[in-house]
N, C-alpha and C. Protein backbone atom coordinates (compact mmCIF):
# COMPACT_ATOMS: atom_id res chain seq x y z
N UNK A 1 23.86 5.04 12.53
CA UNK A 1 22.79 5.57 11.72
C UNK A 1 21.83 6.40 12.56
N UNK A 2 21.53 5.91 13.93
CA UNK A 2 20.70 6.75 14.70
C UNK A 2 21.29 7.99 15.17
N UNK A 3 21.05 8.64 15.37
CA UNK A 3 21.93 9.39 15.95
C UNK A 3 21.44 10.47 17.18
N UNK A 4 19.96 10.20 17.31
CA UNK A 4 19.47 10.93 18.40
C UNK A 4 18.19 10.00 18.60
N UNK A 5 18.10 10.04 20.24
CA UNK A 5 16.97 8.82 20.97
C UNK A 5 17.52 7.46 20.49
N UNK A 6 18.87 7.11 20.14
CA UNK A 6 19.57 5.91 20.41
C UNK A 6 18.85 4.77 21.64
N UNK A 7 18.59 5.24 22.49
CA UNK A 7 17.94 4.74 23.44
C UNK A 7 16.18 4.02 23.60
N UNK A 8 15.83 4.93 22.54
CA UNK A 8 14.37 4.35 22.19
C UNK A 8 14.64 3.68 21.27
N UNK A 9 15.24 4.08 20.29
CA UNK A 9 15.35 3.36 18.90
C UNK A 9 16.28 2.18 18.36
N UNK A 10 17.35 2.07 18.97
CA UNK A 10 18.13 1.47 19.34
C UNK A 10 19.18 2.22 18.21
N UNK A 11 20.51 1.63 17.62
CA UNK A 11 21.24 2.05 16.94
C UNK A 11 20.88 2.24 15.50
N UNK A 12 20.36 0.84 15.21
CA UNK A 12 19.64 1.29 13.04
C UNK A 12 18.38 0.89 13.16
N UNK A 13 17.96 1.57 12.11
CA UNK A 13 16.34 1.20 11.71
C UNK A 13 16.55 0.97 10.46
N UNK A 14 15.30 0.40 10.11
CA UNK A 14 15.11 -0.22 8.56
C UNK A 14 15.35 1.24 8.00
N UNK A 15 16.18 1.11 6.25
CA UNK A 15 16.37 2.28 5.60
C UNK A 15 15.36 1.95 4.50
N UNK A 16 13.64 2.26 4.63
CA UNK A 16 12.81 1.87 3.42
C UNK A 16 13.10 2.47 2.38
N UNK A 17 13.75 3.39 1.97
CA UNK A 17 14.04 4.43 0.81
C UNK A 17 14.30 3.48 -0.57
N UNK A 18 14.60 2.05 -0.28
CA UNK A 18 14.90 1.12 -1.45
C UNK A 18 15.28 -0.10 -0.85
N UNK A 19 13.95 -0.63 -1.43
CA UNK A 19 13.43 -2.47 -0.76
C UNK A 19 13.96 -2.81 -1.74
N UNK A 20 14.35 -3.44 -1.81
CA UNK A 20 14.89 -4.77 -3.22
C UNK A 20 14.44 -6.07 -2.98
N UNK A 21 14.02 -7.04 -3.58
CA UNK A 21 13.52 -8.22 -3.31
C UNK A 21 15.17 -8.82 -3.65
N UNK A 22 15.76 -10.01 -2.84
CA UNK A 22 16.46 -11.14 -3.87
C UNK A 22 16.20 -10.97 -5.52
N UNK A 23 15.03 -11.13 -5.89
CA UNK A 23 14.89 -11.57 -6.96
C UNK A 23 14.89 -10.01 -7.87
N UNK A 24 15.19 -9.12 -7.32
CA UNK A 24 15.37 -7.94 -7.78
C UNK A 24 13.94 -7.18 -7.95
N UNK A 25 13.17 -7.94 -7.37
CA UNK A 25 11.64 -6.65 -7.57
C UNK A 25 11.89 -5.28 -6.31
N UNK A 26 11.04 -4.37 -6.74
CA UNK A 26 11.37 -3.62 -5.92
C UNK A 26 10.34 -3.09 -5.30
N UNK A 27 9.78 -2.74 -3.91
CA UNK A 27 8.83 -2.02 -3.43
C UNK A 27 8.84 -0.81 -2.76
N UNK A 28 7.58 -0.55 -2.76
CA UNK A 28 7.37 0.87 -2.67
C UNK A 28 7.28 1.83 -3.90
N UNK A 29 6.97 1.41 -5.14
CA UNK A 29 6.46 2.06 -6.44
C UNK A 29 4.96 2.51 -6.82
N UNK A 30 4.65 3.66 -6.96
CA UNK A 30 3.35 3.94 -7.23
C UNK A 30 3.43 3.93 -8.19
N UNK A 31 2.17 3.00 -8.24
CA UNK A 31 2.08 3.39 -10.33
C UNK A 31 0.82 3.46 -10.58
N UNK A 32 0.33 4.50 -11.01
CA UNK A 32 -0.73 5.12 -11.36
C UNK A 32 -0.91 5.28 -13.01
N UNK A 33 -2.48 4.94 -12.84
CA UNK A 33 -2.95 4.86 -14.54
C UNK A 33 -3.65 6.68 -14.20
N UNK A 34 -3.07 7.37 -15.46
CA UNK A 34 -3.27 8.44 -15.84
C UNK A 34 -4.52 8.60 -17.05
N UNK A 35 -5.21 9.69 -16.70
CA UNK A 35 -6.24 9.72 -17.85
C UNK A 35 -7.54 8.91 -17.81
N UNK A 36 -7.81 8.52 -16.61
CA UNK A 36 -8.91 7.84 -16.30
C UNK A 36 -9.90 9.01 -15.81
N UNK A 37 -11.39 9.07 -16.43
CA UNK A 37 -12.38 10.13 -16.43
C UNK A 37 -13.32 10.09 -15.59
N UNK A 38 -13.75 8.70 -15.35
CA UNK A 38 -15.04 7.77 -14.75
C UNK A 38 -14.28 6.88 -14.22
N UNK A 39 -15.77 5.87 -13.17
CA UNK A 39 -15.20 4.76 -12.83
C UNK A 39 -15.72 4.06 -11.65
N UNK A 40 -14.48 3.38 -11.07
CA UNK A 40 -14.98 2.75 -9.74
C UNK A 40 -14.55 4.28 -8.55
N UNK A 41 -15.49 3.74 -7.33
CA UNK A 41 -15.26 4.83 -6.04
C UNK A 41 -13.97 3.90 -5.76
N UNK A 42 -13.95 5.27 -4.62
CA UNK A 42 -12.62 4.73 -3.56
C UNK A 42 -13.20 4.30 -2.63
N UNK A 43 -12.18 3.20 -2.46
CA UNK A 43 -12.36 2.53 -1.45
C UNK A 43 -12.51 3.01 0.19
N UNK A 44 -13.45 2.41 1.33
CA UNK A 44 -13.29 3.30 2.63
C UNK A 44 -12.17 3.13 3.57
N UNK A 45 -10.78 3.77 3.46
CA UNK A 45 -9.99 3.76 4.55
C UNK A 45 -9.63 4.91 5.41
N UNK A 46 -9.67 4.99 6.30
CA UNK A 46 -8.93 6.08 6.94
C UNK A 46 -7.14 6.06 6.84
N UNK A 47 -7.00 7.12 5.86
CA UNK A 47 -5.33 7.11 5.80
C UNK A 47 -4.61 7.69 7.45
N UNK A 48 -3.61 7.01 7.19
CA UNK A 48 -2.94 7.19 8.70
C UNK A 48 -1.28 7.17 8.33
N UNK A 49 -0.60 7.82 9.01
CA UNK A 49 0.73 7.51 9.42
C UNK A 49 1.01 7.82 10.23
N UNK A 50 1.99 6.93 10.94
CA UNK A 50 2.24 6.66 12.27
C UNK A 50 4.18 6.56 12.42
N UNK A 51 4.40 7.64 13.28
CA UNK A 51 5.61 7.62 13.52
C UNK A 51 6.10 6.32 15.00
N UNK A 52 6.66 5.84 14.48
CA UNK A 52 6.53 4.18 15.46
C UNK A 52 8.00 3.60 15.08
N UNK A 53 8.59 3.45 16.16
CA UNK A 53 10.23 3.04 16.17
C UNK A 53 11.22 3.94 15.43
N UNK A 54 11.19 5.07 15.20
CA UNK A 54 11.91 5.74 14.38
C UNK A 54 11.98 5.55 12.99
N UNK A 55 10.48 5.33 12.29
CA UNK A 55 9.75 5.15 11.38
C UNK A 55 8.44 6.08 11.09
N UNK A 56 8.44 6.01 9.65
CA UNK A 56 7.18 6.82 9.05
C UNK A 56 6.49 4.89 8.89
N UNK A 57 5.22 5.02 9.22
CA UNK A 57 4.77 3.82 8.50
C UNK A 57 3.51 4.36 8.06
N UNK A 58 3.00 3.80 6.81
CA UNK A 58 3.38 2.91 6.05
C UNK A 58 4.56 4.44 5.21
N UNK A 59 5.84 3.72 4.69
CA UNK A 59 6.64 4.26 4.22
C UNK A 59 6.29 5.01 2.97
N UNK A 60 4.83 4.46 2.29
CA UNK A 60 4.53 4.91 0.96
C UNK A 60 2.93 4.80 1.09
N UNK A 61 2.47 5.65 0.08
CA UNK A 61 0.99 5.55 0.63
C UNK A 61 0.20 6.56 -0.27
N UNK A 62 -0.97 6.09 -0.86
CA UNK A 62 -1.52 6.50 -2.00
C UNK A 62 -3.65 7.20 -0.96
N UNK A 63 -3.05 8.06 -0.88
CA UNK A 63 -4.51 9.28 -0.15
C UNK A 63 -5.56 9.88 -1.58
N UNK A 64 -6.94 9.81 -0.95
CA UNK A 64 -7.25 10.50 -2.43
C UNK A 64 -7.50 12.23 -2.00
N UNK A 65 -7.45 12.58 -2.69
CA UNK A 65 -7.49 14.26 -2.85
C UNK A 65 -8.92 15.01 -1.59
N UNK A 66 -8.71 15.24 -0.74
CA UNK A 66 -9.65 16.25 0.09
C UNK A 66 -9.55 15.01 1.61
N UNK A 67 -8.61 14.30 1.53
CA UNK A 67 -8.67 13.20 2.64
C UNK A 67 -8.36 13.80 3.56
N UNK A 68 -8.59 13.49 5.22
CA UNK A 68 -7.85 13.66 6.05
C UNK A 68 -6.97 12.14 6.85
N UNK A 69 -5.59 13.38 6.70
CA UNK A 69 -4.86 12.26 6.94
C UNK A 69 -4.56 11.95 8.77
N UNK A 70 -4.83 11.36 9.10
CA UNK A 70 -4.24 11.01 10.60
C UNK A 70 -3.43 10.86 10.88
N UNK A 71 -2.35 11.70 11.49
CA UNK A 71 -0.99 11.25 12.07
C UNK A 71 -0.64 11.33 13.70
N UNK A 72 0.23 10.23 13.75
CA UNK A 72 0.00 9.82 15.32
C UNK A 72 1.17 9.60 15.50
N UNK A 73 1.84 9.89 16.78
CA UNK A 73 3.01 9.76 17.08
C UNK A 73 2.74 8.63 17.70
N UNK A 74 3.43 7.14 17.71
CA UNK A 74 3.57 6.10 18.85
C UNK A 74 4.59 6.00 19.85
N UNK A 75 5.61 6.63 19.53
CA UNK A 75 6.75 6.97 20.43
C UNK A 75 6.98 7.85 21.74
N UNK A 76 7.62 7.46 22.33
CA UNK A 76 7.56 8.40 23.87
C UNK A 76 9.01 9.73 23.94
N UNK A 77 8.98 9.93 22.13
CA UNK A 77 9.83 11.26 22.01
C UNK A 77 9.32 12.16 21.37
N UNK A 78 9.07 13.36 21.08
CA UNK A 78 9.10 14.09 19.96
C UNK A 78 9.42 13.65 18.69
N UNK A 79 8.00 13.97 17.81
CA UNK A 79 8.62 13.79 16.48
C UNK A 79 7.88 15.20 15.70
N UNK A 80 8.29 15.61 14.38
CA UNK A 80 8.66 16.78 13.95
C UNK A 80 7.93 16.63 12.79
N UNK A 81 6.69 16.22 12.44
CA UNK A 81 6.02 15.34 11.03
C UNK A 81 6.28 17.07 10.07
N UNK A 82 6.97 16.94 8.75
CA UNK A 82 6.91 18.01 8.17
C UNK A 82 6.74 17.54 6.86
N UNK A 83 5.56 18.03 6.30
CA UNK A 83 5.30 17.69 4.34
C UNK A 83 5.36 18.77 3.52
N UNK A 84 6.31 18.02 2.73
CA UNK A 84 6.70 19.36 1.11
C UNK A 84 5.74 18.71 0.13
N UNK A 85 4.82 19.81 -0.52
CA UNK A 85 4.32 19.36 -1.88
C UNK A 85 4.86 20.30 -2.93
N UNK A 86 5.63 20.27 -4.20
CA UNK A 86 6.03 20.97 -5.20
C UNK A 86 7.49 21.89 -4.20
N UNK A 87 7.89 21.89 -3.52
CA UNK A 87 9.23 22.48 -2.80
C UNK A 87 8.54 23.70 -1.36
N UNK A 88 6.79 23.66 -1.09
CA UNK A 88 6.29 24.43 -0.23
C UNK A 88 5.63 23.21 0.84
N UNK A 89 5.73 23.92 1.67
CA UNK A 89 5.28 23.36 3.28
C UNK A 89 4.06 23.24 3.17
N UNK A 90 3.24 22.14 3.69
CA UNK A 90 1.84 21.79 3.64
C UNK A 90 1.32 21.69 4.69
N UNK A 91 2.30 21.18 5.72
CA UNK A 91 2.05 21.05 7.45
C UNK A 91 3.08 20.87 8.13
N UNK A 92 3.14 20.93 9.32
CA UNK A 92 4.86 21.11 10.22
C UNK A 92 4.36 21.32 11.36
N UNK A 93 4.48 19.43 11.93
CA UNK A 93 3.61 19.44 13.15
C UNK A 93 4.60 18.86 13.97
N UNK A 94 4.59 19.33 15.32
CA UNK A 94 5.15 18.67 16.53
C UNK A 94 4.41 18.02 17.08
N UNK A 95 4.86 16.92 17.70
CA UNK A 95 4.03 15.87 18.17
C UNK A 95 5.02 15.19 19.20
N UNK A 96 5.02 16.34 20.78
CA UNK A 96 5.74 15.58 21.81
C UNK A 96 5.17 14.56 22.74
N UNK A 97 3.82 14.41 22.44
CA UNK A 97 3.41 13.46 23.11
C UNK A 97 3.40 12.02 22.36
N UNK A 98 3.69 11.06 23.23
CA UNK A 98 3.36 9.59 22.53
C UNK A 98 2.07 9.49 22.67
N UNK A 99 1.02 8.94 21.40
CA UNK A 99 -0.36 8.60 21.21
C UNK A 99 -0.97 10.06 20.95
N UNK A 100 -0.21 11.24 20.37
CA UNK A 100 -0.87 12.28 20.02
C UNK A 100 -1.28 12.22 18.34
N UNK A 101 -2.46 12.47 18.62
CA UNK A 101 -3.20 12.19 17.23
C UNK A 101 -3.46 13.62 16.22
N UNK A 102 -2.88 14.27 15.22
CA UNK A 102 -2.97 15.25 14.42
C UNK A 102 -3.98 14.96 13.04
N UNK A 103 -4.84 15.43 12.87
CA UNK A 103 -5.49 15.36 11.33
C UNK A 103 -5.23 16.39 10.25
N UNK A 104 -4.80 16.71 9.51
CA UNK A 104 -4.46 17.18 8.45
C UNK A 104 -5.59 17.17 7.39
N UNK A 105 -6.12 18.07 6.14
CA UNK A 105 -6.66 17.46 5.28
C UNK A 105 -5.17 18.43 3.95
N UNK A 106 -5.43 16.67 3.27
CA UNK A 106 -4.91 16.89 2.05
C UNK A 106 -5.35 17.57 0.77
N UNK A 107 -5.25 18.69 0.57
CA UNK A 107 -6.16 19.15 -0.57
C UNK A 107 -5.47 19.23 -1.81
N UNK A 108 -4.36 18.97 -2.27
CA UNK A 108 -4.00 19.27 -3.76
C UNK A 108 -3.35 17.73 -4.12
N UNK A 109 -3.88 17.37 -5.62
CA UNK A 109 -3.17 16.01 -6.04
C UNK A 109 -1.15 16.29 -6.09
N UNK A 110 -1.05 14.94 -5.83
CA UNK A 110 0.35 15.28 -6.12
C UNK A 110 1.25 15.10 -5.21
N UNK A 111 3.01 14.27 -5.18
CA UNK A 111 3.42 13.89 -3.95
C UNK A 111 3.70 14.67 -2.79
N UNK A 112 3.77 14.20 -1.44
CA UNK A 112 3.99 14.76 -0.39
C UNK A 112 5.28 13.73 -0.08
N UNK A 113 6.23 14.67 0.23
CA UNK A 113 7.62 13.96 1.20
C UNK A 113 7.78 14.49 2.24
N UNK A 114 7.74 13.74 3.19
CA UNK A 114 7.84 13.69 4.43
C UNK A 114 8.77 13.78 5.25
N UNK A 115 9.37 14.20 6.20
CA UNK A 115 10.62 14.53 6.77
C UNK A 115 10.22 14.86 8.49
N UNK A 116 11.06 13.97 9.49
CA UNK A 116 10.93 14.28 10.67
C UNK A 116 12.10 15.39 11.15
N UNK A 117 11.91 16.58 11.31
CA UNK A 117 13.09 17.65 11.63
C UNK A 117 13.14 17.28 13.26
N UNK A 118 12.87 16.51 13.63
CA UNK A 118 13.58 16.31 14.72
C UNK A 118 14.68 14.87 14.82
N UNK A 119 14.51 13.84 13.18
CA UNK A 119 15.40 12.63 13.54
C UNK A 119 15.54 12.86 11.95
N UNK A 120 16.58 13.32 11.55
CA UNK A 120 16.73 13.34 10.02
C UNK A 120 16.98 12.22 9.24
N UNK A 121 16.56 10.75 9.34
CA UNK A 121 16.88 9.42 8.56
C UNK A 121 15.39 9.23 8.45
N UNK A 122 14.25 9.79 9.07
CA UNK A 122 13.12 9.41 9.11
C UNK A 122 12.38 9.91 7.76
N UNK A 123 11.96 9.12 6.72
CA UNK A 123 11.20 9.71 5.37
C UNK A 123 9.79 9.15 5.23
N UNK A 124 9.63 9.63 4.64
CA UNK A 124 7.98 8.90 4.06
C UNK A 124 7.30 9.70 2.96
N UNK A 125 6.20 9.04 1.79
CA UNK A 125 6.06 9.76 0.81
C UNK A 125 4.39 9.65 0.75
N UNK A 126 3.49 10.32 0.31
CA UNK A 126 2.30 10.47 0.03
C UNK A 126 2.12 10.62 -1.56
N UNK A 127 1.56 9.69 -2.33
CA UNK A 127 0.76 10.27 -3.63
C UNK A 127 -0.75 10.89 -2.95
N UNK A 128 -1.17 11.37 -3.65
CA UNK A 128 -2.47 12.34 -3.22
C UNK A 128 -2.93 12.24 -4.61
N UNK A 129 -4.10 11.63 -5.10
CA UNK A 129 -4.29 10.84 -6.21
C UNK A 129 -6.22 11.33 -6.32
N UNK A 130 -6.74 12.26 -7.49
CA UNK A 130 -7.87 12.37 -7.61
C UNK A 130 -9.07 11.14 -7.69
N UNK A 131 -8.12 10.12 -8.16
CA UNK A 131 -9.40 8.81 -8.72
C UNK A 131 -8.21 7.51 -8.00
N UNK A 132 -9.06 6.44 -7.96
CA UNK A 132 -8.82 5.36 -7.43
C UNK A 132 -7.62 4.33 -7.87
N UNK A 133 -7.16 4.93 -9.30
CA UNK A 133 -6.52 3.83 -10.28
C UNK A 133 -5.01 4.14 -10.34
N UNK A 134 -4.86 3.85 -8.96
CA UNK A 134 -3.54 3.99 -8.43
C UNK A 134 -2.97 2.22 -7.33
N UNK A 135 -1.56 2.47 -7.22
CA UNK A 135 -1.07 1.33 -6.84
C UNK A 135 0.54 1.41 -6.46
N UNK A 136 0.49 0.73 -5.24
CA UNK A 136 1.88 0.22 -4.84
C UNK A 136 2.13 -0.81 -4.74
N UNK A 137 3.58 -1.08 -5.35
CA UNK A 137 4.13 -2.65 -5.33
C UNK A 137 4.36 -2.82 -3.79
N UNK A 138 4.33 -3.93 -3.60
CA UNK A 138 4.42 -5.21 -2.47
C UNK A 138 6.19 -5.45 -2.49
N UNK A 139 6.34 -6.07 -1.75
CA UNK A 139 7.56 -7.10 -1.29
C UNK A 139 7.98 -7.54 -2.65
N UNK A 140 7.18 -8.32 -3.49
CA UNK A 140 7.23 -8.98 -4.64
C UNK A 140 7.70 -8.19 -5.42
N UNK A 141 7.00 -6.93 -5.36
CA UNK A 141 7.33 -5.99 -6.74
C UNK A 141 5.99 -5.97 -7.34
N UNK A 142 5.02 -6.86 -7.03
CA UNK A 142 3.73 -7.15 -8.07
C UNK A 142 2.74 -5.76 -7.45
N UNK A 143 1.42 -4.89 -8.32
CA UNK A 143 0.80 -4.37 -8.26
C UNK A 143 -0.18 -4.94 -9.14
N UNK A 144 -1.41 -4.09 -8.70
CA UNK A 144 -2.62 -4.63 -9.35
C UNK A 144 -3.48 -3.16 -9.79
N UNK A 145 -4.44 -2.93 -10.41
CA UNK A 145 -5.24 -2.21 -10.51
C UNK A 145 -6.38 -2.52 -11.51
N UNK A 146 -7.89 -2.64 -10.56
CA UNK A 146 -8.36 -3.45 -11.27
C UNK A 146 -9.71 -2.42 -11.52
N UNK A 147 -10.63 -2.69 -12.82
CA UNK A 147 -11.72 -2.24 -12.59
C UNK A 147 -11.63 -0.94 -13.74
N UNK A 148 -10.51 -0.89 -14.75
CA UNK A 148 -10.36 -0.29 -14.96
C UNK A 148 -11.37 0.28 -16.67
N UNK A 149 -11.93 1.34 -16.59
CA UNK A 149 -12.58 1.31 -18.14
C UNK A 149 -11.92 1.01 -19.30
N UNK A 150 -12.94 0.85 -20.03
CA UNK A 150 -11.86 0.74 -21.89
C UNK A 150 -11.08 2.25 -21.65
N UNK A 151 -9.90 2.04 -22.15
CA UNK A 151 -9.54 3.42 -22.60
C UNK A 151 -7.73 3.04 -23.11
N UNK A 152 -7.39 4.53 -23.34
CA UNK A 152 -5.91 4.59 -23.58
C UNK A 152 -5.71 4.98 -22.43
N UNK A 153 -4.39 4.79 -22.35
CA UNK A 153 -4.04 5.44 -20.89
C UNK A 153 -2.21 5.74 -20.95
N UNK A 154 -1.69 6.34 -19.98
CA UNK A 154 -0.52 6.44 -19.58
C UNK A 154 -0.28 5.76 -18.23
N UNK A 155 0.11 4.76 -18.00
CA UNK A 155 0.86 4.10 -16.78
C UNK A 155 2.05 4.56 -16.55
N UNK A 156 2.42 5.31 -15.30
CA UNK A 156 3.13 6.14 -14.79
C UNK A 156 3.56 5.23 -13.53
N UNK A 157 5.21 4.93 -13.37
CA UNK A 157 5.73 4.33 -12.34
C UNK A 157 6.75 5.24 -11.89
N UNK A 158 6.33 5.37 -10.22
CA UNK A 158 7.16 6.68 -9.59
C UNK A 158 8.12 5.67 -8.70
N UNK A 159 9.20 6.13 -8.19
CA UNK A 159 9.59 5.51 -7.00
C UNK A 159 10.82 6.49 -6.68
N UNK A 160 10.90 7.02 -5.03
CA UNK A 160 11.40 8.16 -4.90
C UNK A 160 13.33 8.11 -5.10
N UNK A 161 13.80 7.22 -5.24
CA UNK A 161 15.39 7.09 -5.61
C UNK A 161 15.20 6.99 -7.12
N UNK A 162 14.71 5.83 -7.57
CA UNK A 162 15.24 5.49 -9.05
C UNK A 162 14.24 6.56 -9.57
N UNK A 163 13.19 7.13 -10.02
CA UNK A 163 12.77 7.96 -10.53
C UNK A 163 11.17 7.69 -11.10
N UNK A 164 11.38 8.26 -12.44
CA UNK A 164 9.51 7.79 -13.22
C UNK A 164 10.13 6.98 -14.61
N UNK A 165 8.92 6.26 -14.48
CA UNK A 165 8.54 5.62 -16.17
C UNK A 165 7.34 5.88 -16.27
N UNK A 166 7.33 5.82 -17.84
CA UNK A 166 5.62 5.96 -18.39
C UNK A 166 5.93 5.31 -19.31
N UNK A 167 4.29 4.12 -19.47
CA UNK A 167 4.38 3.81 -21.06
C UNK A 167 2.49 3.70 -21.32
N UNK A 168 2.28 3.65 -22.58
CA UNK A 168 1.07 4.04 -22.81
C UNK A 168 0.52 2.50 -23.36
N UNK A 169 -0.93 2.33 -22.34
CA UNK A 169 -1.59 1.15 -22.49
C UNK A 169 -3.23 1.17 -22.79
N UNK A 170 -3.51 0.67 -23.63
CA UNK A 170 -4.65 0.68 -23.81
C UNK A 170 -5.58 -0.70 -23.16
N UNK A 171 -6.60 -0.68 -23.18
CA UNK A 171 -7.52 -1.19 -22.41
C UNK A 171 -8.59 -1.59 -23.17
N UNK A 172 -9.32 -3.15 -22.77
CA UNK A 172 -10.12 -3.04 -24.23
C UNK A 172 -10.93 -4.26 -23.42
N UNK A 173 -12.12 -3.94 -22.78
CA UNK A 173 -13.22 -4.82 -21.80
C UNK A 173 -13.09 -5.07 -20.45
N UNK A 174 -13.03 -6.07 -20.50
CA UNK A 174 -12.79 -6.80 -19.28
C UNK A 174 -11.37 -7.65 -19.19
N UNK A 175 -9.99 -7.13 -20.23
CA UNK A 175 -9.48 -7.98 -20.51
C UNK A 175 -8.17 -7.76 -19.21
N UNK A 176 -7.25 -8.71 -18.81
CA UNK A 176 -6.08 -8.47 -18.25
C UNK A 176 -4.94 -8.41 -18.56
N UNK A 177 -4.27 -7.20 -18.49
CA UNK A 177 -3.13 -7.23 -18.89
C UNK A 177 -1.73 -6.84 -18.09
N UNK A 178 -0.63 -7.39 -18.29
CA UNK A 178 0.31 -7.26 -17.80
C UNK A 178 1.21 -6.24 -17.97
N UNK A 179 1.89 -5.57 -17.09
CA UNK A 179 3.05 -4.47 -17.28
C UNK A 179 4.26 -4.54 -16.30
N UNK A 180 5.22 -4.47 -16.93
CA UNK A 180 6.29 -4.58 -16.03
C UNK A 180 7.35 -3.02 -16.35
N UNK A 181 7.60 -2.77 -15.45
CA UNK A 181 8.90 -1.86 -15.38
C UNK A 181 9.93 -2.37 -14.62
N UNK A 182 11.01 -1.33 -15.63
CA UNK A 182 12.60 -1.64 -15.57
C UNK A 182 13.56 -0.31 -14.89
N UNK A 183 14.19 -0.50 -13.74
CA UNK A 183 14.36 1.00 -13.65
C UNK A 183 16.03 0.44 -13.63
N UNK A 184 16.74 1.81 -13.86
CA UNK A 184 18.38 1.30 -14.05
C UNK A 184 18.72 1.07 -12.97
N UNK A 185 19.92 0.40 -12.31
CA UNK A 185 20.54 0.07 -11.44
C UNK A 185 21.73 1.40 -11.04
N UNK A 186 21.04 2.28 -9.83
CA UNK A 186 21.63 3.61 -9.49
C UNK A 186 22.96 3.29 -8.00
């Protein structure tokens, strides 16, 4: 599976492109509530990805719109960080030093896929998300999104192999409600 820097990396690396739990949950799904106007802020993180063992980490990752993203090579090879948004280039950075730190700012909503042109098994995906009421499943498969106003909404579940669902949920106080998605077996 490796097929170049065998030596740093050893022969395989984790293939995150599709976690499956045993129990069949699956991670790495953004699912974002659509149609939200108002609300809660975002939260304070500095988004980061970090090319580390012949890995994008975190493999999936929800940025809000005008962020800058930090990317850092941890490795003592060249890596090739390159992001497509809509089928155009957004950035296409070399990064031959290990502990070289690049900032980027993200300016348009909407996914970024990631691709190292120097180790082609290496992926990673960015939502770039205007408001806060976004979410990725866990190990479990479980997501949360909390805080959310009364409203209707469209709940939108992405995940970059099996594809999208949407189904439309309404919202009504303080109440909690549950949603599950089903994606086919590809």
């Amino acid at each position: 599976w490796v097929k170049k820097d065998a030596e740093v990396f050893g022969e395989k690396v984790p293939d995150d492109r599709l976690v499956v739990s045993r129990s069949g949950k699956i991670m790495n799904v953004v699912v974002t509530l659509e149609g939200v106007r108002e609300g809660k802020p975002w939260p304070t993180h500095r988004p980061q990805l970090l090319n580390k063992g012949g890995r994008y980490l975190p493999h999936v990752q929800v940025v809000r719109t005008g962020a800058q993203l930090e990317i850092t090579n941890r490795d003592p090879v060249l890596h090739n960080t390159h992001g497509y948004q809509d089928g155009r280039t957004v950035f296409n950075l070399a990064q031959p030093n290990q502990d070289q730190v690049i900032r980027k700012p993200l300016k348009k909503p909407g996914l970024i896929d990631i691709m190292c042109d120097a180790h082609d098994w290496m992926s990673a995906w960015i939502a770039v998300r205007d408001h806060p009421y976004v979410a990725i499943t866990g190990e479990d498969g479980a997501y949360a999104i909390a805080d959310v106003p009364p409203g209707t909404y469209t709940l939108t579940a992405w995940h970059e192999k099996l594809g999208k669902k949407q189904v439309q949920v309404t919202v009504k106080g303080r109440e909690e409600r549950k949603l599950n998605f089903t994606f086919p077996v590809k």
